[in-house]
N, C-alpha and C. Protein backbone atom coordinates (compact mmCIF):
# COMPACT_ATOMS: atom_id res chain seq x y z
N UNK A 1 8.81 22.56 -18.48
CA UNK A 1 7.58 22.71 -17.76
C UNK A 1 7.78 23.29 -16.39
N UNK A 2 7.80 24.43 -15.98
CA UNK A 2 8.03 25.06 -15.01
C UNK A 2 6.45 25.83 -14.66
N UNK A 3 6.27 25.91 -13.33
CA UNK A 3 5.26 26.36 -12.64
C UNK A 3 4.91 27.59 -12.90
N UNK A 4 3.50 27.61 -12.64
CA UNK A 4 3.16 29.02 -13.11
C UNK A 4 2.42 29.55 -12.00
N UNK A 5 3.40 30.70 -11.30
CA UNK A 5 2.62 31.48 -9.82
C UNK A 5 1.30 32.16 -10.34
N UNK A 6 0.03 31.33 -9.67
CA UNK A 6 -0.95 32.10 -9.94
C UNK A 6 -1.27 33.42 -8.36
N UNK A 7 -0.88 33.11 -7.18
CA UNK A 7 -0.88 34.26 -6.44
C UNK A 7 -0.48 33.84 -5.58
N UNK A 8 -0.36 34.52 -4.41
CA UNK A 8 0.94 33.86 -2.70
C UNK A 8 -0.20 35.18 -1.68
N UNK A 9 0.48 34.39 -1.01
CA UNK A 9 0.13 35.01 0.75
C UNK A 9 1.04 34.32 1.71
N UNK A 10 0.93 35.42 2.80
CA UNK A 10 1.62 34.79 3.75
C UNK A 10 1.03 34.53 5.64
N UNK A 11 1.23 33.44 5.57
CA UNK A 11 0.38 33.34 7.29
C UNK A 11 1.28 34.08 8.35
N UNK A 12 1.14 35.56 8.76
CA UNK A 12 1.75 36.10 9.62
C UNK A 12 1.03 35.54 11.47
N UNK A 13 2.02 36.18 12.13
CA UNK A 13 1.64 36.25 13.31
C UNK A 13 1.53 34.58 14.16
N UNK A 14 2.21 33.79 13.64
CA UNK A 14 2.05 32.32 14.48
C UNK A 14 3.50 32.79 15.26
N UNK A 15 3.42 32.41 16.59
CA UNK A 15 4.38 32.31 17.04
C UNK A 15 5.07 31.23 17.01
N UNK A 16 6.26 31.78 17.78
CA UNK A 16 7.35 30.62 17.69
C UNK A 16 7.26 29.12 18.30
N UNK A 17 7.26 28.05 17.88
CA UNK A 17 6.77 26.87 18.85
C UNK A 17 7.77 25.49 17.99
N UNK A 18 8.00 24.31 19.06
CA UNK A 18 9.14 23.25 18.71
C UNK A 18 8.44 22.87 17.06
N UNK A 19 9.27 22.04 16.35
CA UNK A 19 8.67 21.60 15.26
C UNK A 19 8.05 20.90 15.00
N UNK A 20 7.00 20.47 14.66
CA UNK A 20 5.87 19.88 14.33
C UNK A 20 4.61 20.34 15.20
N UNK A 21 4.43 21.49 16.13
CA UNK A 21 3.24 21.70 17.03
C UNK A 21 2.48 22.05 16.29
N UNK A 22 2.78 23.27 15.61
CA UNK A 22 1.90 24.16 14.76
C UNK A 22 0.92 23.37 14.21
N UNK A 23 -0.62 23.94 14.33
CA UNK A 23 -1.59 23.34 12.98
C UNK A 23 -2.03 23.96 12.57
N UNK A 24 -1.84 24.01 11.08
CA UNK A 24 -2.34 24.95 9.98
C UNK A 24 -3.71 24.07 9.11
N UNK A 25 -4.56 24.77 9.02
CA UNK A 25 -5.71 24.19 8.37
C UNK A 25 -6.01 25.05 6.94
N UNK A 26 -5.40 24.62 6.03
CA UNK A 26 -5.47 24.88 4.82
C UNK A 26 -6.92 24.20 4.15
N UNK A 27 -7.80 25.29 3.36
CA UNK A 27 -8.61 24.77 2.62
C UNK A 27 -8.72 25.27 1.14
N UNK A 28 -8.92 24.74 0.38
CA UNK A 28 -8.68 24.94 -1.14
C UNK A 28 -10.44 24.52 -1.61
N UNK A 29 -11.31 25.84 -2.24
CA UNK A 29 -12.06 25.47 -2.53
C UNK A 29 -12.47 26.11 -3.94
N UNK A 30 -12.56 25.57 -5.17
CA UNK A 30 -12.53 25.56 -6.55
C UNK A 30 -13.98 25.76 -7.00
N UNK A 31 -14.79 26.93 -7.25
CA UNK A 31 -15.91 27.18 -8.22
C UNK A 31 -16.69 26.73 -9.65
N UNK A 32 -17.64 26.35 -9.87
CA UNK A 32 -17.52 25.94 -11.07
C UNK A 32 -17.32 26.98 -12.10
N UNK A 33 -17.19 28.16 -11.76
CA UNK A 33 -16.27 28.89 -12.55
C UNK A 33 -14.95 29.46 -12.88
N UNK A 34 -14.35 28.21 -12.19
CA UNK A 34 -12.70 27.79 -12.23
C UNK A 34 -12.01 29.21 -11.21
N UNK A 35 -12.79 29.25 -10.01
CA UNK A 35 -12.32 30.53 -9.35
C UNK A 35 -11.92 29.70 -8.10
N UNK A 36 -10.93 29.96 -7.81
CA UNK A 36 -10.35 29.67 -6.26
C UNK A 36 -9.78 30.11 -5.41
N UNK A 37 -11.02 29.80 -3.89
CA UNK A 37 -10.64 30.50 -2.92
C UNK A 37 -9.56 29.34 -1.95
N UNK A 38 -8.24 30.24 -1.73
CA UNK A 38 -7.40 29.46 -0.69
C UNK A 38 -7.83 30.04 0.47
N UNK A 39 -7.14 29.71 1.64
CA UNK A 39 -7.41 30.06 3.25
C UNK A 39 -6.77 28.86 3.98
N UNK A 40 -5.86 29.66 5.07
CA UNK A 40 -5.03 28.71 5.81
C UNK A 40 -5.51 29.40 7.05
N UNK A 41 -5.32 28.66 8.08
CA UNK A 41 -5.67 29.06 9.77
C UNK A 41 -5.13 28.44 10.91
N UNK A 42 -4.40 28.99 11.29
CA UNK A 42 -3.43 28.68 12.47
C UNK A 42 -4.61 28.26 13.58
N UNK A 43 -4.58 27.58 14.12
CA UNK A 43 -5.51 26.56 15.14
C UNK A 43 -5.11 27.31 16.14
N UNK A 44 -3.64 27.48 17.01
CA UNK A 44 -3.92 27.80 18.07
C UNK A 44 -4.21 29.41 18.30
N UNK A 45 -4.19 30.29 17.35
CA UNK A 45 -3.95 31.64 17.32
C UNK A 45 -5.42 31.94 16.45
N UNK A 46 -6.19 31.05 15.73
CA UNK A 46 -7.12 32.28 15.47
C UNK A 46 -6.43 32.30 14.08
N UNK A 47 -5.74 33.31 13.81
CA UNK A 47 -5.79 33.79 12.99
C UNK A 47 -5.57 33.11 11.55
N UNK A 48 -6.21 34.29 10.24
CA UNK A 48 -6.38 33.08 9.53
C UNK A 48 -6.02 34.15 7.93
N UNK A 49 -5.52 33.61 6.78
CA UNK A 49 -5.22 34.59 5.82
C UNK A 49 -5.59 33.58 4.55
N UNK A 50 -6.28 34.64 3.78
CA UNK A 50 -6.81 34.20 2.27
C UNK A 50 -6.49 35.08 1.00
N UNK A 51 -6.65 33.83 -0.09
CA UNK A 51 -6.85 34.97 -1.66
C UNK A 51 -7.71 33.82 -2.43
N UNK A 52 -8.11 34.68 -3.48
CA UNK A 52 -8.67 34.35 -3.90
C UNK A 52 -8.27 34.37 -5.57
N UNK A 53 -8.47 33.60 -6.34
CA UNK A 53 -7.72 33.08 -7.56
C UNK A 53 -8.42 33.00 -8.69
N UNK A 54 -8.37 34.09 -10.01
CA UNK A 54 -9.40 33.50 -11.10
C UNK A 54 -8.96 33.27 -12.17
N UNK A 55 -9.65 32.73 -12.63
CA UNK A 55 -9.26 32.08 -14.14
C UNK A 55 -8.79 33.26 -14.94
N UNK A 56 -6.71 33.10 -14.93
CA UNK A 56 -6.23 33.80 -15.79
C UNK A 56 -6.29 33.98 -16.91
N UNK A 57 -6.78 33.38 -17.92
CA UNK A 57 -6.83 32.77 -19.32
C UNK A 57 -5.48 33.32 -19.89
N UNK A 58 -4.06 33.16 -19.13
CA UNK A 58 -2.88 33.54 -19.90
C UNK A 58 -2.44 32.08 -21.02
N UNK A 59 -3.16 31.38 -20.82
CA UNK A 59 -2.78 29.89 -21.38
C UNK A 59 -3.49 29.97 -22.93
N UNK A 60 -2.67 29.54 -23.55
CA UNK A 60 -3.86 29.13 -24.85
C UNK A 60 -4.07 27.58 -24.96
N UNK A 61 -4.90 27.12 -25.41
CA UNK A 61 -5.65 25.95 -25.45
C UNK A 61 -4.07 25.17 -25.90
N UNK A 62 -3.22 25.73 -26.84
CA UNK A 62 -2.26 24.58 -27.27
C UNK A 62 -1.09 24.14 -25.71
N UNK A 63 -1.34 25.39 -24.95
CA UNK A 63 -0.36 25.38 -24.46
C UNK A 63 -0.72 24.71 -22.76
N UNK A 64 -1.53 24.91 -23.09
CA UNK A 64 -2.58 23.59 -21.60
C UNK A 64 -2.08 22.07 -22.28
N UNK A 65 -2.48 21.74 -23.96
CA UNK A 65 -2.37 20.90 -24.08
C UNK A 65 -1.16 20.03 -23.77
N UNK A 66 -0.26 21.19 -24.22
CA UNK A 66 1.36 21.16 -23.82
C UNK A 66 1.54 20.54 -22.35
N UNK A 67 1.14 21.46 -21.88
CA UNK A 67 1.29 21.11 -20.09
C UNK A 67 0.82 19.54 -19.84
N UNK A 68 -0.44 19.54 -20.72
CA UNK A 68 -0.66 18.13 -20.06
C UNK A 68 -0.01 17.07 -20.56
N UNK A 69 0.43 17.33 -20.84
CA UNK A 69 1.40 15.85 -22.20
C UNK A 69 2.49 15.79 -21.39
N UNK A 70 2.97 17.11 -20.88
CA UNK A 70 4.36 17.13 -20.29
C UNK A 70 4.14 16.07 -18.71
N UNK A 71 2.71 16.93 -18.39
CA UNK A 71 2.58 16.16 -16.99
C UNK A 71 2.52 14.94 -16.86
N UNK A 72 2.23 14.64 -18.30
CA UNK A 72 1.92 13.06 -18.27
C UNK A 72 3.18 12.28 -18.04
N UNK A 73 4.15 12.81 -19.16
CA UNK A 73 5.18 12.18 -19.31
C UNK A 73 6.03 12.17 -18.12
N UNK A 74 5.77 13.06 -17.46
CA UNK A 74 6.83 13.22 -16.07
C UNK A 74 6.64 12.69 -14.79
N UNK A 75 5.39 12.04 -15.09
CA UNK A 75 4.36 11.20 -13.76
C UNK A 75 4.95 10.24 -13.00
N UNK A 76 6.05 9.42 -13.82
CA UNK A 76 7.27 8.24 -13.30
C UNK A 76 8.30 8.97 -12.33
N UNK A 77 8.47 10.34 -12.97
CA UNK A 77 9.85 11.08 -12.51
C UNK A 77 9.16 11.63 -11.03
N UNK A 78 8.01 12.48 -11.54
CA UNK A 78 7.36 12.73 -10.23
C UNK A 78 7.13 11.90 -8.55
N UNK A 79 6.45 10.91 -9.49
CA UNK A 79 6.32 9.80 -8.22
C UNK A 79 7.41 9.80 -7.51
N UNK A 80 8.84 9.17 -8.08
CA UNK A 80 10.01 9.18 -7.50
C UNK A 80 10.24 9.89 -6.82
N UNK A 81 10.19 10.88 -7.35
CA UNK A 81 10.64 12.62 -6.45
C UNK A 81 9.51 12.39 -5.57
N UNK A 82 8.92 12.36 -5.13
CA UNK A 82 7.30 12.41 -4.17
C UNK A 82 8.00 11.53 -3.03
N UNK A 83 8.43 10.02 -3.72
CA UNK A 83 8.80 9.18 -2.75
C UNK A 83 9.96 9.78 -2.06
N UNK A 84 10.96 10.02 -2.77
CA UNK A 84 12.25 10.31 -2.37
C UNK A 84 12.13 11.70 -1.13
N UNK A 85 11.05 12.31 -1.24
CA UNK A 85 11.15 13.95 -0.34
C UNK A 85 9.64 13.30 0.98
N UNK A 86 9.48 12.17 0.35
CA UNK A 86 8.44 11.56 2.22
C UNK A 86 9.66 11.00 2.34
N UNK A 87 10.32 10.20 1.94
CA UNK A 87 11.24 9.11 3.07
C UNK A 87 12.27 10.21 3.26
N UNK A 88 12.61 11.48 3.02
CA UNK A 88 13.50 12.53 3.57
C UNK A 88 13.04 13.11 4.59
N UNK A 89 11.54 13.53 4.79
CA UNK A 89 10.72 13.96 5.64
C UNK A 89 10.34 13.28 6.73
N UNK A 90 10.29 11.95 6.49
CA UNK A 90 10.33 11.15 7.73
C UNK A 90 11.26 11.24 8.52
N UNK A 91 12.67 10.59 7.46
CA UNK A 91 14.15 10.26 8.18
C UNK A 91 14.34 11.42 8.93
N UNK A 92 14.03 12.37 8.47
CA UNK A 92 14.40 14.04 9.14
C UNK A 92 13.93 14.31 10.13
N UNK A 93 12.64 13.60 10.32
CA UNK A 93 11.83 13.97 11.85
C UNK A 93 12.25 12.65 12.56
N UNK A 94 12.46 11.77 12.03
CA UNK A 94 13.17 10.34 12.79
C UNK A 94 14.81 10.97 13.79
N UNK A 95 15.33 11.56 13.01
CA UNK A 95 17.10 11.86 13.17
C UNK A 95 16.48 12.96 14.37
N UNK A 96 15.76 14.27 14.19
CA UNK A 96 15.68 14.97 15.22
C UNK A 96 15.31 14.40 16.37
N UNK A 97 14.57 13.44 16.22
CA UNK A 97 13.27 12.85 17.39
C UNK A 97 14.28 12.18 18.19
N UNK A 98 15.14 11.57 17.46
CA UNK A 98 16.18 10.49 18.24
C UNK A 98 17.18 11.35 19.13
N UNK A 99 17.77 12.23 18.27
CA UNK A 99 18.99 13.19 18.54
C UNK A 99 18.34 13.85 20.13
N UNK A 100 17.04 13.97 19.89
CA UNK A 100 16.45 14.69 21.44
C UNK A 100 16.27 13.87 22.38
N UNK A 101 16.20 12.63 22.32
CA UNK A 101 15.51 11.39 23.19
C UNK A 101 16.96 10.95 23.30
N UNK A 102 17.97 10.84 22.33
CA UNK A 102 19.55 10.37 23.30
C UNK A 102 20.13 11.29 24.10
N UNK A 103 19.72 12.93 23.86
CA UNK A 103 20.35 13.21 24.48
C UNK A 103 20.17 13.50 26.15
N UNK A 104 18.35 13.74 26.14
CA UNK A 104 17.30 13.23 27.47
C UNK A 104 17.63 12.30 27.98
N UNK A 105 17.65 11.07 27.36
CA UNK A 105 17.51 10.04 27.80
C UNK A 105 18.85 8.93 27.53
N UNK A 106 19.82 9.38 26.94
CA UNK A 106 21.07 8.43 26.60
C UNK A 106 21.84 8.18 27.63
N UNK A 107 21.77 8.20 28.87
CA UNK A 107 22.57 7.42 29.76
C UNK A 107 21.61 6.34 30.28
N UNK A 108 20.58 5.97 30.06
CA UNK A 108 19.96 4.73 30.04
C UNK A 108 20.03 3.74 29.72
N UNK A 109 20.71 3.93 28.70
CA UNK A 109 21.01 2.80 27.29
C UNK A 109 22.68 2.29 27.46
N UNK A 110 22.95 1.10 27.37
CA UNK A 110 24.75 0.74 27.35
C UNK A 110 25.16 1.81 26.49
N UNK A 111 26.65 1.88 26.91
CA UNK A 111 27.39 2.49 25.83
C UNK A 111 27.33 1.61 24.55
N UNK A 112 27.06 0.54 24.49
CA UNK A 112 27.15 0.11 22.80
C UNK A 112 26.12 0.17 22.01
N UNK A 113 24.88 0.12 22.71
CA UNK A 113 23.53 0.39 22.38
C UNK A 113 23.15 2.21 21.58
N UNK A 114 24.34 2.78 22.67
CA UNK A 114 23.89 4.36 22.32
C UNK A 114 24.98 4.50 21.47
N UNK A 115 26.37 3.80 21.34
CA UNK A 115 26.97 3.66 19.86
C UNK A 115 26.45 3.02 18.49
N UNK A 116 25.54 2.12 18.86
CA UNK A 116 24.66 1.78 17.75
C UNK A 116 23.88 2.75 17.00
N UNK A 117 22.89 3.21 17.99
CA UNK A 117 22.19 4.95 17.70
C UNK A 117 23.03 5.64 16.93
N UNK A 118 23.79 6.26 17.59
CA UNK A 118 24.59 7.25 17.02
C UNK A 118 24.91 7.13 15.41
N UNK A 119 25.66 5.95 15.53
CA UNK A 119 26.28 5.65 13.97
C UNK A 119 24.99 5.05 13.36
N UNK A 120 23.70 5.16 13.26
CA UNK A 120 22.81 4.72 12.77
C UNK A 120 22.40 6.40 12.38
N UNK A 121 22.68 7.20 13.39
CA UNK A 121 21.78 8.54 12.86
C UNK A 121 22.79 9.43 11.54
N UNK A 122 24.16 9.29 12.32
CA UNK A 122 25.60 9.60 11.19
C UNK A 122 24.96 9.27 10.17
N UNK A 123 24.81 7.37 9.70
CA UNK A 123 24.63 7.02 8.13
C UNK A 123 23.28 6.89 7.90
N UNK A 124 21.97 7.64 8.60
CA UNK A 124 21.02 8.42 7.68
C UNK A 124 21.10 9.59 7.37
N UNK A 125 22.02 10.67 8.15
CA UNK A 125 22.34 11.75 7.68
C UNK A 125 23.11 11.69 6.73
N UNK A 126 24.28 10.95 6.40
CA UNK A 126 24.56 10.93 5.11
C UNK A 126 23.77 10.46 4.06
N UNK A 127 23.12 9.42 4.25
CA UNK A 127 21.92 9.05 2.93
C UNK A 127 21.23 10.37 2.57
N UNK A 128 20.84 11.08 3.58
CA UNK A 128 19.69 12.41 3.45
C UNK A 128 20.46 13.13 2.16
N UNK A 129 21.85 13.00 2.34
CA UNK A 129 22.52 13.98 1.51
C UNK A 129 22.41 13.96 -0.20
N UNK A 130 21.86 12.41 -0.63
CA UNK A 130 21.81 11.80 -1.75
C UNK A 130 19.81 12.04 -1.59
N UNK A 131 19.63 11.43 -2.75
CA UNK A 131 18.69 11.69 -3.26
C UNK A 131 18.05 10.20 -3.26
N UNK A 132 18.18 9.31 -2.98
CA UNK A 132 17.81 7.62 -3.28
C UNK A 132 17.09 6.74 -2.24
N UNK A 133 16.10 6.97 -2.53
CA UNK A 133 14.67 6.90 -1.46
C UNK A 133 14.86 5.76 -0.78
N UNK A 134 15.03 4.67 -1.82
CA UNK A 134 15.30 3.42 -1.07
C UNK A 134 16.31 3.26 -0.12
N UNK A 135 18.03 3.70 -0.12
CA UNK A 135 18.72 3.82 0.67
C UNK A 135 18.65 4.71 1.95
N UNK A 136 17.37 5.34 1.46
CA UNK A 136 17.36 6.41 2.90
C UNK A 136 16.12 6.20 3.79
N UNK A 137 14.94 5.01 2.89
CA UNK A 137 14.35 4.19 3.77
C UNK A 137 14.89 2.94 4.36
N UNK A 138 15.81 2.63 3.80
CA UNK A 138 16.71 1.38 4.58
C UNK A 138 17.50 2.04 5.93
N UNK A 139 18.21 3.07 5.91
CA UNK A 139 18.33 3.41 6.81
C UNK A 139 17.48 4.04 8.01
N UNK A 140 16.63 4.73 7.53
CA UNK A 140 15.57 5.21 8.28
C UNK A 140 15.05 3.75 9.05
N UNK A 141 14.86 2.97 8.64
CA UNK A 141 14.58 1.71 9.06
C UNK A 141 15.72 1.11 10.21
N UNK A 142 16.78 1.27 10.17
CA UNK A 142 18.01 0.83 10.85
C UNK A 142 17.92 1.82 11.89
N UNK A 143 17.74 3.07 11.49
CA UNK A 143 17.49 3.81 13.03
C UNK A 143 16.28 3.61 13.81
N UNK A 144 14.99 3.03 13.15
CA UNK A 144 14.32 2.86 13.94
C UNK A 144 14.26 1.72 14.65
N UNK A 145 15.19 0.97 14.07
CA UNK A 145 15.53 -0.39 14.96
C UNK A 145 16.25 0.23 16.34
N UNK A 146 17.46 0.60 16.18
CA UNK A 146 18.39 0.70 17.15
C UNK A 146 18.40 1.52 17.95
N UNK A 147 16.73 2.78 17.92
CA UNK A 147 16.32 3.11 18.47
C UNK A 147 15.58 2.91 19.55
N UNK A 148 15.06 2.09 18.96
CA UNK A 148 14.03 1.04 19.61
C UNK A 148 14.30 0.60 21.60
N UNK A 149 16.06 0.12 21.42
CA UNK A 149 15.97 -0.27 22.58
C UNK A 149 16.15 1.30 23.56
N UNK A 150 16.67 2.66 23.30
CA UNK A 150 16.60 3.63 24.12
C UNK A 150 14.65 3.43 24.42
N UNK A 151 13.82 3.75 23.52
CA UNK A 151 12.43 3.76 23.88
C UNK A 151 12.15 2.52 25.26
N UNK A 152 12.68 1.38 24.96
CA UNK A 152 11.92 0.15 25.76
C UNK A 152 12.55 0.73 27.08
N UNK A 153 14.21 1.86 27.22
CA UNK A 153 14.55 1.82 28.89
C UNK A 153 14.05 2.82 29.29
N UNK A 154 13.53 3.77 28.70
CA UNK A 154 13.39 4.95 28.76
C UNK A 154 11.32 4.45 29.91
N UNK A 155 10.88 3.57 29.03
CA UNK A 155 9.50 2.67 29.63
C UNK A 155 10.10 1.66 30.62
N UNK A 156 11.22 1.17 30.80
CA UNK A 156 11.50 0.59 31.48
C UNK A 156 11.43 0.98 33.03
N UNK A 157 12.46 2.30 32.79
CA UNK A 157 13.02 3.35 34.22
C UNK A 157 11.78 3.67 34.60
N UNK A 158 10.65 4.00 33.94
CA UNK A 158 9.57 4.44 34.38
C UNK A 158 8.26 3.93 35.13
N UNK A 159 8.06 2.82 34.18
CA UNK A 159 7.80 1.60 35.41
C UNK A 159 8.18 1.09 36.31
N UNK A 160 9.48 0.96 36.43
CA UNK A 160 10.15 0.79 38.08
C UNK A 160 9.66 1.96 38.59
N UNK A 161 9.70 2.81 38.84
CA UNK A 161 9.64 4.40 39.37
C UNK A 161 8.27 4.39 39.67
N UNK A 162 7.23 3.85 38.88
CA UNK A 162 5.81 3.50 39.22
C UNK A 162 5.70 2.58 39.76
N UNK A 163 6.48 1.73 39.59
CA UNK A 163 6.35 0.42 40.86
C UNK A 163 6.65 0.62 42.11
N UNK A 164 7.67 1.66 42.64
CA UNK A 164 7.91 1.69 43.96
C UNK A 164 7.28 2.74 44.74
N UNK A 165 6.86 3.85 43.41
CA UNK A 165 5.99 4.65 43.86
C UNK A 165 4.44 3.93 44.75
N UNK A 166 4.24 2.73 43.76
CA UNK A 166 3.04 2.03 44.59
C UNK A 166 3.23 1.06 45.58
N UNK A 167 4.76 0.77 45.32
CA UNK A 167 5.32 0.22 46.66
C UNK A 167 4.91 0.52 47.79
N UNK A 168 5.74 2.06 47.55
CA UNK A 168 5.56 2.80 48.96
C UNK A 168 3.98 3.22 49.59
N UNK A 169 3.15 3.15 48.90
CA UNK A 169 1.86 3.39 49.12
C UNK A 169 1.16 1.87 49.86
N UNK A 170 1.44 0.81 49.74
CA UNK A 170 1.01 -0.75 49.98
C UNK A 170 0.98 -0.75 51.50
N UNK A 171 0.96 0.06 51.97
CA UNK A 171 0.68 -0.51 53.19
C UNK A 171 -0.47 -1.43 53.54
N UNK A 172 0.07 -2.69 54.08
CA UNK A 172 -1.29 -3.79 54.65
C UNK A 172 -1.41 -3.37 56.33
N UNK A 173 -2.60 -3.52 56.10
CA UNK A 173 -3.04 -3.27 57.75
C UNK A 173 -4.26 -4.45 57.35
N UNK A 174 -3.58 -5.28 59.16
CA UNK A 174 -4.76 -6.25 59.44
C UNK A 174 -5.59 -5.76 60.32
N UNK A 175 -6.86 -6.23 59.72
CA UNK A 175 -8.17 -5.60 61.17
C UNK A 175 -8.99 -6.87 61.21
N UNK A 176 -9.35 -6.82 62.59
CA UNK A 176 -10.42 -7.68 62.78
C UNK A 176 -11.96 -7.11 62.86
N UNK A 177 -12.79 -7.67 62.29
CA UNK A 177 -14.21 -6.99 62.30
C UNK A 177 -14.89 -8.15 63.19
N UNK A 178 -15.85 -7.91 64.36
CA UNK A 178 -16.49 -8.48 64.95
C UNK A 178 -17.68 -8.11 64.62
C-alpha cells in the first residue's frame, strides 16, 4: 500500500527565519464533487500558493476496496508510527530548546546541575536514534526535569535584577504637610 501523488506545489519566497517562527496556514477544501482545492499562506509574507485536485478515477472500485482493507489493517501500525514521530518531534524541539538556553544561560546553573542537562540531552539523542516512542518519551521527560532547574535560575537572576532595579528607584522622602 504505497501512496498515490495526486499533485504537489511548492511555497516559494518565505524567507529565512529560526525554527518554529514561520506560520503557514494551510487549507484543504473538498467539493461535493470530490474536487480539491489546497492553498497554503505564509502569514508573515503574504504570499500564498494553490492547486487544485480532481477526481482521477485511476482507481477501480476493487482497488479502493483494496486500499481500504489495507488501511484498516494497518491502523495499529499507523497509530504507533504517529506516536513514535510526535514524541520525536517534541524530544527534537525539547533537545534544541535546551541546547540554546544552556548555552545562553549555562553558567547559572552548578556544574552538576548543567552535567545533569547535558547527559540527559546525550541519552535523548540517542533514544531519537531508535524508533520506541515510549523510551524516547521517558527520556524526553528526564530532560524536562533536569531542565527545569536552568529555567527556575535563569527567573531567578532576573528577579533579583528587578529587585534592585526597584531598589534603586525606592527612594523615601519624608514631608510634612501643614
Amino acid at each position: 500500500g504505497r501512496n498515490k501523488m495526486l499533485g504537489q506545489f511548492d511555497l516559494m519566497g518565505i524567507p529565512p527565519a529560526p525554527r518554529g517562527m514561520p506560520q503557514i496556514e494551510v487549507t484543504f477544501d473538498i467539493d461535493a464533487n470530490g474536487i480539491v482545492n489546497v492553498s497554503a499562506k505564509d502569514k508573515a509574507t503574504g504570499k500564498e500558493q494553490q492547486i487544485r485536485i480532481q477526481a482521477s478515477g485511476g482507481l477501480s472500485e476493487a482497488d479502493i476496496e483494496k486500499m481500504v482493507k489495507d488501511a484498516e489493517a494497518n491502523a495499529e501500525a499507523d497509530k504507533k508510527r504517529r506516536e513514535a514521530v510526535t514524541a520525536k518531534n517534541e524530544a527534537d524541539g525539547l533537545v534544541h530548546s535546551t541546547e540554546k538556553a544552556l548555552a545562553e544561560h549555562g553558567s547559572k546553573v552548578s556544574e552538576s546541575e548543567r552535567r545533569a542537562i547535558e547527559d540527559a540531552v546525550s541519552d535523548l539523542k540517542e533514544a531519537l536514534k531508535g524508533d520506541d516512542a515510549e523510551a524516547i518519551k521517558a527520556k524526553t521527560n528526564t530532560l524536562a526535569q533536569a531542565s527545569m532547574k536552568l529555567g527556575e535560575a535563569m527567573y531567578k537572576q532576573q528577579a533579583e535584577a528587578d529587585a534592585k532595579k526597584d531598589a534603586a528607584k525606592d527612594d523615601v522622602v519624608d514631608a510634612k504637610f501643614t
